[in-house]
Protein backbone atom coordinates (compact mmCIF):
# COMPACT_ATOMS: atom_id res chain seq x y z
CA UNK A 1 -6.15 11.42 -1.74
CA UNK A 2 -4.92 8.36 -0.32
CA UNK A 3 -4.98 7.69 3.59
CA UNK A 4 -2.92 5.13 4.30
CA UNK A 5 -0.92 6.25 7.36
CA UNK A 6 -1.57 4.60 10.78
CA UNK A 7 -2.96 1.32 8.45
CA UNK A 8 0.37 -0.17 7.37
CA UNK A 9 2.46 -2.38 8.50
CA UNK A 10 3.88 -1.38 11.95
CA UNK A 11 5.69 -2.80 15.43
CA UNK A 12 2.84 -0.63 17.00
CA UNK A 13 0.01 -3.09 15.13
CA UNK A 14 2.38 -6.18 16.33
CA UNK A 15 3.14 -6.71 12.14
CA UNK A 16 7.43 -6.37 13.52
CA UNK A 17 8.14 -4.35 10.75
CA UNK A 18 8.35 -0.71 9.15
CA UNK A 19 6.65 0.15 6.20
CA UNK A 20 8.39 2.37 3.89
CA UNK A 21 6.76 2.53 0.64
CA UNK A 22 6.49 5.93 -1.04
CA UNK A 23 8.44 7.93 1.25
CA UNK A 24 12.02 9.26 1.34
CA UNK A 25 13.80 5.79 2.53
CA UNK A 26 11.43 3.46 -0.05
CA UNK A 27 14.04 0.79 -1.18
CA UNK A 28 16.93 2.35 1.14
CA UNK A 29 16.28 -0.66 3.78
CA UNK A 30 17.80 1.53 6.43
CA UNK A 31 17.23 -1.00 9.30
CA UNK A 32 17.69 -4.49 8.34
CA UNK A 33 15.56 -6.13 11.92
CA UNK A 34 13.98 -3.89 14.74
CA UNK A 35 11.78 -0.38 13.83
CA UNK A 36 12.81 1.94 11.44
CA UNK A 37 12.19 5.20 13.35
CA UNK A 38 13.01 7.19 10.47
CA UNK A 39 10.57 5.50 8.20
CA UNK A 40 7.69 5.74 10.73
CA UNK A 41 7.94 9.47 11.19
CA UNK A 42 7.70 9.81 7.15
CA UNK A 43 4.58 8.21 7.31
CA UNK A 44 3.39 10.56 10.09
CA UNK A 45 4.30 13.87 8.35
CA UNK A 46 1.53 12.57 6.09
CA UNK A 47 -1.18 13.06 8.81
CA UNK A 48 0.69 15.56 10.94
CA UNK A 49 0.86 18.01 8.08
CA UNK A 50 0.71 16.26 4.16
CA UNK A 51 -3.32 16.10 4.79
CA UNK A 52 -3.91 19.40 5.71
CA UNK A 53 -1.78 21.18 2.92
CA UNK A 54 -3.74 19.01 0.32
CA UNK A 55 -7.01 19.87 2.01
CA UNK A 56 -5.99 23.84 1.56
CA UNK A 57 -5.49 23.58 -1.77
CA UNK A 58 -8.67 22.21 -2.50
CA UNK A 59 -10.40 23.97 -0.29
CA UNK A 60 -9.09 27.27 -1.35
CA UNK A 61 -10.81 26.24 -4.84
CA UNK A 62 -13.72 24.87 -3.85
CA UNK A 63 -12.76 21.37 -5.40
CA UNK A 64 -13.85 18.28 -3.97
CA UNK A 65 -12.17 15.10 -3.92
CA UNK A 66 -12.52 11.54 -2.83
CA UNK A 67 -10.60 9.79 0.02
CA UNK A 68 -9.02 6.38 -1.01
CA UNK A 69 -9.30 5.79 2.98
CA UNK A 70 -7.59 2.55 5.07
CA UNK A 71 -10.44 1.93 7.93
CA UNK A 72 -7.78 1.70 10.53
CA UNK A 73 -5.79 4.67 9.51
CA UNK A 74 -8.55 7.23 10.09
CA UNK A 75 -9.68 5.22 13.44
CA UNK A 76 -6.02 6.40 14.11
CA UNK A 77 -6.04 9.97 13.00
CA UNK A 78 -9.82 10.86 14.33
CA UNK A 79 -9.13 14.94 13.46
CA UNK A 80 -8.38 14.64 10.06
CA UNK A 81 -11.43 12.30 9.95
CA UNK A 82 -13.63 14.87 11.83
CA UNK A 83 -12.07 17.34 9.06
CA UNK A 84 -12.81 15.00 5.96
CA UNK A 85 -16.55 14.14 7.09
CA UNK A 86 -16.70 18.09 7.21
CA UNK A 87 -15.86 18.79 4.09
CA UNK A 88 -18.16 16.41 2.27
CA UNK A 89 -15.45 14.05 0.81
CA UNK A 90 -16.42 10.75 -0.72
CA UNK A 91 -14.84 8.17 0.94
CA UNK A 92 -14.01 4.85 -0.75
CA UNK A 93 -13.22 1.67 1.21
CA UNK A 94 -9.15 1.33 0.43
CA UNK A 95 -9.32 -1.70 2.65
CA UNK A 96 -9.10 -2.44 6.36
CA UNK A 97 -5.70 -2.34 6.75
CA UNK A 98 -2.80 -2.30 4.47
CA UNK A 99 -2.66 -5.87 3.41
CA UNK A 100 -2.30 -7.57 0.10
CA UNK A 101 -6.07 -9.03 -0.34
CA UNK A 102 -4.33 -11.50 -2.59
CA UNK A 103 -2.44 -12.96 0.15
CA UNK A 104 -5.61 -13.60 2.41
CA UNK A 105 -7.84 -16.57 2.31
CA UNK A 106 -11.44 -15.98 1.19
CA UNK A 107 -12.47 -16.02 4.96
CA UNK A 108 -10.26 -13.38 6.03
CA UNK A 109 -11.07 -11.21 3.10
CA UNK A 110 -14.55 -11.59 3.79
CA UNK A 111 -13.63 -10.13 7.42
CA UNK A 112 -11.11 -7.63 6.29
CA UNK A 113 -14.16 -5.66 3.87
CA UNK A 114 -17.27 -6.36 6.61
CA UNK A 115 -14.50 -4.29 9.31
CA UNK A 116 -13.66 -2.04 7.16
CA UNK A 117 -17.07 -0.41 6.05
CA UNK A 118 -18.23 -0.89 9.74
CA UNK A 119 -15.07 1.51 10.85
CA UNK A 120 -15.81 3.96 8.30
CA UNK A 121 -18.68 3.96 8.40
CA UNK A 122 -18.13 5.31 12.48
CA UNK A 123 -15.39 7.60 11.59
CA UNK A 124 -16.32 9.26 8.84
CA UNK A 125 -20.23 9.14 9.18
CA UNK A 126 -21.64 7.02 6.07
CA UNK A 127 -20.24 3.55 4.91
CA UNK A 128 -17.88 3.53 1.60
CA UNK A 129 -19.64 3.97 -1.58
CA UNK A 130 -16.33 2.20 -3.45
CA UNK A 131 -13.65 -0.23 -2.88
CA UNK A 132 -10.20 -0.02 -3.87
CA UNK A 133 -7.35 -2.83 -2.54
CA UNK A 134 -4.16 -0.90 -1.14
CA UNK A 135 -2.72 -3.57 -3.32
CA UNK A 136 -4.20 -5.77 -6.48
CA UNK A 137 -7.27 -7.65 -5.83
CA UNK A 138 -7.26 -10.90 -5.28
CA UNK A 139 -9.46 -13.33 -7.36
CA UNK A 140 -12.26 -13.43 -5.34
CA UNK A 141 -12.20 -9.37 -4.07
CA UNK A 142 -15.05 -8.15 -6.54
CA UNK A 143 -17.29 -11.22 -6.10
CA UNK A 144 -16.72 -10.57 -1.89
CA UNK A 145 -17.36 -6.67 -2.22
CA UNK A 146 -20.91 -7.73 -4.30
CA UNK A 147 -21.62 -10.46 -1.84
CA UNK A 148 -21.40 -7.44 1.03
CA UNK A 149 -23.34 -5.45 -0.71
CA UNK A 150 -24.02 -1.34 -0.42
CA UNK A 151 -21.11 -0.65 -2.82
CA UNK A 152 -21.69 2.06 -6.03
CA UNK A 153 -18.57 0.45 -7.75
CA UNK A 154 -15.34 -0.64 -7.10
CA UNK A 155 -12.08 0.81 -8.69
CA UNK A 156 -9.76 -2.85 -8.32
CA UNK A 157 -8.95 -2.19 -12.50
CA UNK A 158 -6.51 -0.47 -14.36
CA UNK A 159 -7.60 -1.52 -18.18
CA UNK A 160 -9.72 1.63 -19.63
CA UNK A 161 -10.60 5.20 -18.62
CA UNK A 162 -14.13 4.81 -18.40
CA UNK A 163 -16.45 3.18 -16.08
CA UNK A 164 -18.07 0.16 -16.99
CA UNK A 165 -20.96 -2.95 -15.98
CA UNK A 166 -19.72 -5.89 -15.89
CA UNK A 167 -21.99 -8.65 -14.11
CA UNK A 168 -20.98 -10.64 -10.76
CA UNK A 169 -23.25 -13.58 -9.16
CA UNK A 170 -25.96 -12.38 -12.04
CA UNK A 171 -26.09 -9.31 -10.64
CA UNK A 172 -24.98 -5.51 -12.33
CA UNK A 173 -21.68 -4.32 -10.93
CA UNK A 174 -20.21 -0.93 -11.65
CA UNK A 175 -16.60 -0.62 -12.21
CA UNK A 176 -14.82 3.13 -12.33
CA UNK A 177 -11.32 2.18 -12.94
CA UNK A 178 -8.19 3.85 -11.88
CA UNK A 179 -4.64 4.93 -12.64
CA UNK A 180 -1.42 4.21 -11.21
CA UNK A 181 0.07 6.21 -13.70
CA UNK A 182 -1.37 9.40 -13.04
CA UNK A 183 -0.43 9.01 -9.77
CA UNK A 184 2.20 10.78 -7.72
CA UNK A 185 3.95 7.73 -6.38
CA UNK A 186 6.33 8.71 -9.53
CA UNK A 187 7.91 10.75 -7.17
CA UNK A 188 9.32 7.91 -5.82
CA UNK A 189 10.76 6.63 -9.00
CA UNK A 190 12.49 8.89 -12.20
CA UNK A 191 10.93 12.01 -11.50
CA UNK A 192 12.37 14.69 -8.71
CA UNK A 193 10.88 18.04 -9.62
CA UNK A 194 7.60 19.49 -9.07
CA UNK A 195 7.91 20.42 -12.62
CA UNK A 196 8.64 17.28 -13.82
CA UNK A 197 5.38 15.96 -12.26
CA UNK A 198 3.16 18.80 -12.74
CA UNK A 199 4.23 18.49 -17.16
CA UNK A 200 3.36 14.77 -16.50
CA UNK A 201 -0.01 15.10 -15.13
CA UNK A 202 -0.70 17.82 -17.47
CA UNK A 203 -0.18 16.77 -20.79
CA UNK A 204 -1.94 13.68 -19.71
CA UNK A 205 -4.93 15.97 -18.63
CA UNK A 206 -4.41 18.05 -21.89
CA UNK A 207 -4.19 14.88 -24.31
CA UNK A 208 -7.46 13.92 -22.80
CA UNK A 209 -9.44 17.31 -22.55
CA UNK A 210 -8.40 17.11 -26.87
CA UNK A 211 -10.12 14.01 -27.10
CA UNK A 212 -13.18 14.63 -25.42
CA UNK A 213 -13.59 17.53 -26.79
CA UNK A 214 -14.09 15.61 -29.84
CA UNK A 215 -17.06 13.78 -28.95
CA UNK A 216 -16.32 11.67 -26.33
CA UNK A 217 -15.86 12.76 -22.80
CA UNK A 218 -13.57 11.48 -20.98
CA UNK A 219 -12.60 10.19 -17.45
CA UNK A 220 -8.90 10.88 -15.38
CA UNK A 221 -7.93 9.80 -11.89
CA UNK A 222 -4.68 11.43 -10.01
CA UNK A 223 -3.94 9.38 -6.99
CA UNK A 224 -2.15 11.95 -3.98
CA UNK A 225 -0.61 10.58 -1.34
CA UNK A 226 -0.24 12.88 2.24
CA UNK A 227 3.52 11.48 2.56
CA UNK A 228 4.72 12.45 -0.87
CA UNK A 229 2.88 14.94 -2.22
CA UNK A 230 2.04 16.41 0.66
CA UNK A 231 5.65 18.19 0.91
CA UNK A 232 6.05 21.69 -0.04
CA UNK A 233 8.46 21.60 -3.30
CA UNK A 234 5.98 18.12 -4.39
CA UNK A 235 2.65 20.36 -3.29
CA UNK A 236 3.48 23.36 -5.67
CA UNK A 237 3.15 20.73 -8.79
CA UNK A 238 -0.03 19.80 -7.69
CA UNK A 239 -1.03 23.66 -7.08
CA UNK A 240 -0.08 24.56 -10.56
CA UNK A 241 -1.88 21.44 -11.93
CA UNK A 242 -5.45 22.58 -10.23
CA UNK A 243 -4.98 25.84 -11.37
CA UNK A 244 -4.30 24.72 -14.97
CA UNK A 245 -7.44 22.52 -14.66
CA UNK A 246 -9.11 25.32 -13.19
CA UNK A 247 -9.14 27.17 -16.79
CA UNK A 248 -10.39 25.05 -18.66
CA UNK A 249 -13.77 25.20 -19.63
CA UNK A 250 -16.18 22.26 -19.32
CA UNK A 251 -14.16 20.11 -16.70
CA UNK A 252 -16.05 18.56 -13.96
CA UNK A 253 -13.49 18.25 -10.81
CA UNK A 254 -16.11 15.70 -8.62
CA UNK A 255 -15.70 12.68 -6.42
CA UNK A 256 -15.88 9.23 -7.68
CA UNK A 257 -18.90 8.11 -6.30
CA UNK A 258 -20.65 11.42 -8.34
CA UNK A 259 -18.95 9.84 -11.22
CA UNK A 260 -20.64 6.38 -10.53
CA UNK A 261 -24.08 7.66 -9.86
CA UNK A 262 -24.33 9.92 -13.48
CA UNK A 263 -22.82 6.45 -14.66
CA UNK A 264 -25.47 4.92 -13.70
CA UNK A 265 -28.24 7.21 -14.86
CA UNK A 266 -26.87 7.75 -18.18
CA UNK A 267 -25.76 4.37 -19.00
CA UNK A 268 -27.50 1.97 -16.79
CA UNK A 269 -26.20 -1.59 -16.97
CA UNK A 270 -27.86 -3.74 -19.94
CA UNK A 271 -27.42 -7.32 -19.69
């Protein structure tokens, strides 16, 4: 689950404009100068009430789940980060704010990861285990994140469906990378219907439950975002694809930093 909302762009954080990405005006441009009203209370349904209908689900199935969270956006919505400390929730650094990290010199980079594991680690009780960019990396994000130190992994790649070592400064670092194609951000693109999504999302789960069952087990992200899928008619696709999950035998629904650590024990880095 991503929690982006109260982190983006905003009048109220002095950036003078209104973000709309994945939400019902992305790309309409409604106001061309001045605040988009409309937009910003899109991106508030997503705390007011997207977060707590994706919570239910899981909760109702005992599933856990990691939190993609921006620092600033749960400093802004302190119940739902009462309510995700709570529940146990892994929560991995998703940046500061909603920036692009590419666009920031290596100085402000540097500042933008040291605030945001200090805010988490206040708002949600523990500092990130992972980092993920709200947008790409930039070239120097993965060396920065090692150079902080205390990260599991990071999840700044798209390029395989397993984790990985690669090496940074000489030292082991853990990738677990992630998907922007399992992802329901395609419901602000080609796709309209919970059905649409939910056949998406499950034939990609199904094509890989075939192949692991082969020999090789296998690894899928699905990125949820409050705003989107959070909606009723979006919701029920992501009901039915739990529940489809759910029967299957020999699935391990876990957060990604449980995913890192048996990484890590069962195929520790080798130089």
């Amino acid at each position: 689950m991503n929690y982006e909302e109260g982190s983006e762009p905003s009048f109220q954080h002095g950036d003078g404009v209104t973000e709309s990405g994945l939400t019902e005006a992305h790309g309409l441009n409604q106001v061309k100068s001045g605040r988009d009203l409309a937009a910003e209370g899109m991106f508030e349904y997503g705390s007011r009430v997207g977060v707590w209908r994706l919570m239910r689900l899981f909760r109702e199935r005992g599933l856990p789940m990691t939190v993609f969270g921006c620092a600033l956006a749960l400093e802004q919505n302190p119940e739902a980060a009462a309510a995700i400390r709570a529940a146990g929730y892994d929560v991995c650094s998703h940046g500061w704010r909603w920036v692009k990290h590419f666009e920031l010199s290596e100085a402000e980079e540097r500042d933008h990861i040291a605030k945001a594991v200090a805010s988490l680690e206040k708002t949600v009780g523990h500092r990130p285990d992972g980092w993920y960019c709200r947008y790409g990396p930039s070239v120097n994000t993965r060396r920065l994140v090692a150079e902080h130190g205390g990260f599991l992994y990071d999840s700044d790649y798209y390029g395989d469906e397993l984790p990985f070592w690669t090496t940074v400064e000489g030292r082991p670092h853990l990738v677990v990378p992630y998907s922007l194609t399992n992802n329901d951000g395609k419901y602000a693109g080609w796709m309209g219907t919970s059905d649409q999504w939910f056949s998406f999302i499950r034939d990609a789960f199904d094509m890989l439950y075939d192949e692991g069952c082969k020999g090789q087990p296998k690894m899928m992200s699905i990125g949820l975002h409050m705003r989107l899928i959070g909606h009723p008619a979006r919701a029920m696709g992501l009901q039915r694809l739990l529940d489809h999950i759910g029967r299957r035998k020999d699935v391990w629904v876990t957060r990604r930093v449980d995913i890192a650590r048996h990484w890590a024990q069962v195929h520790p880095y080798a130089p």
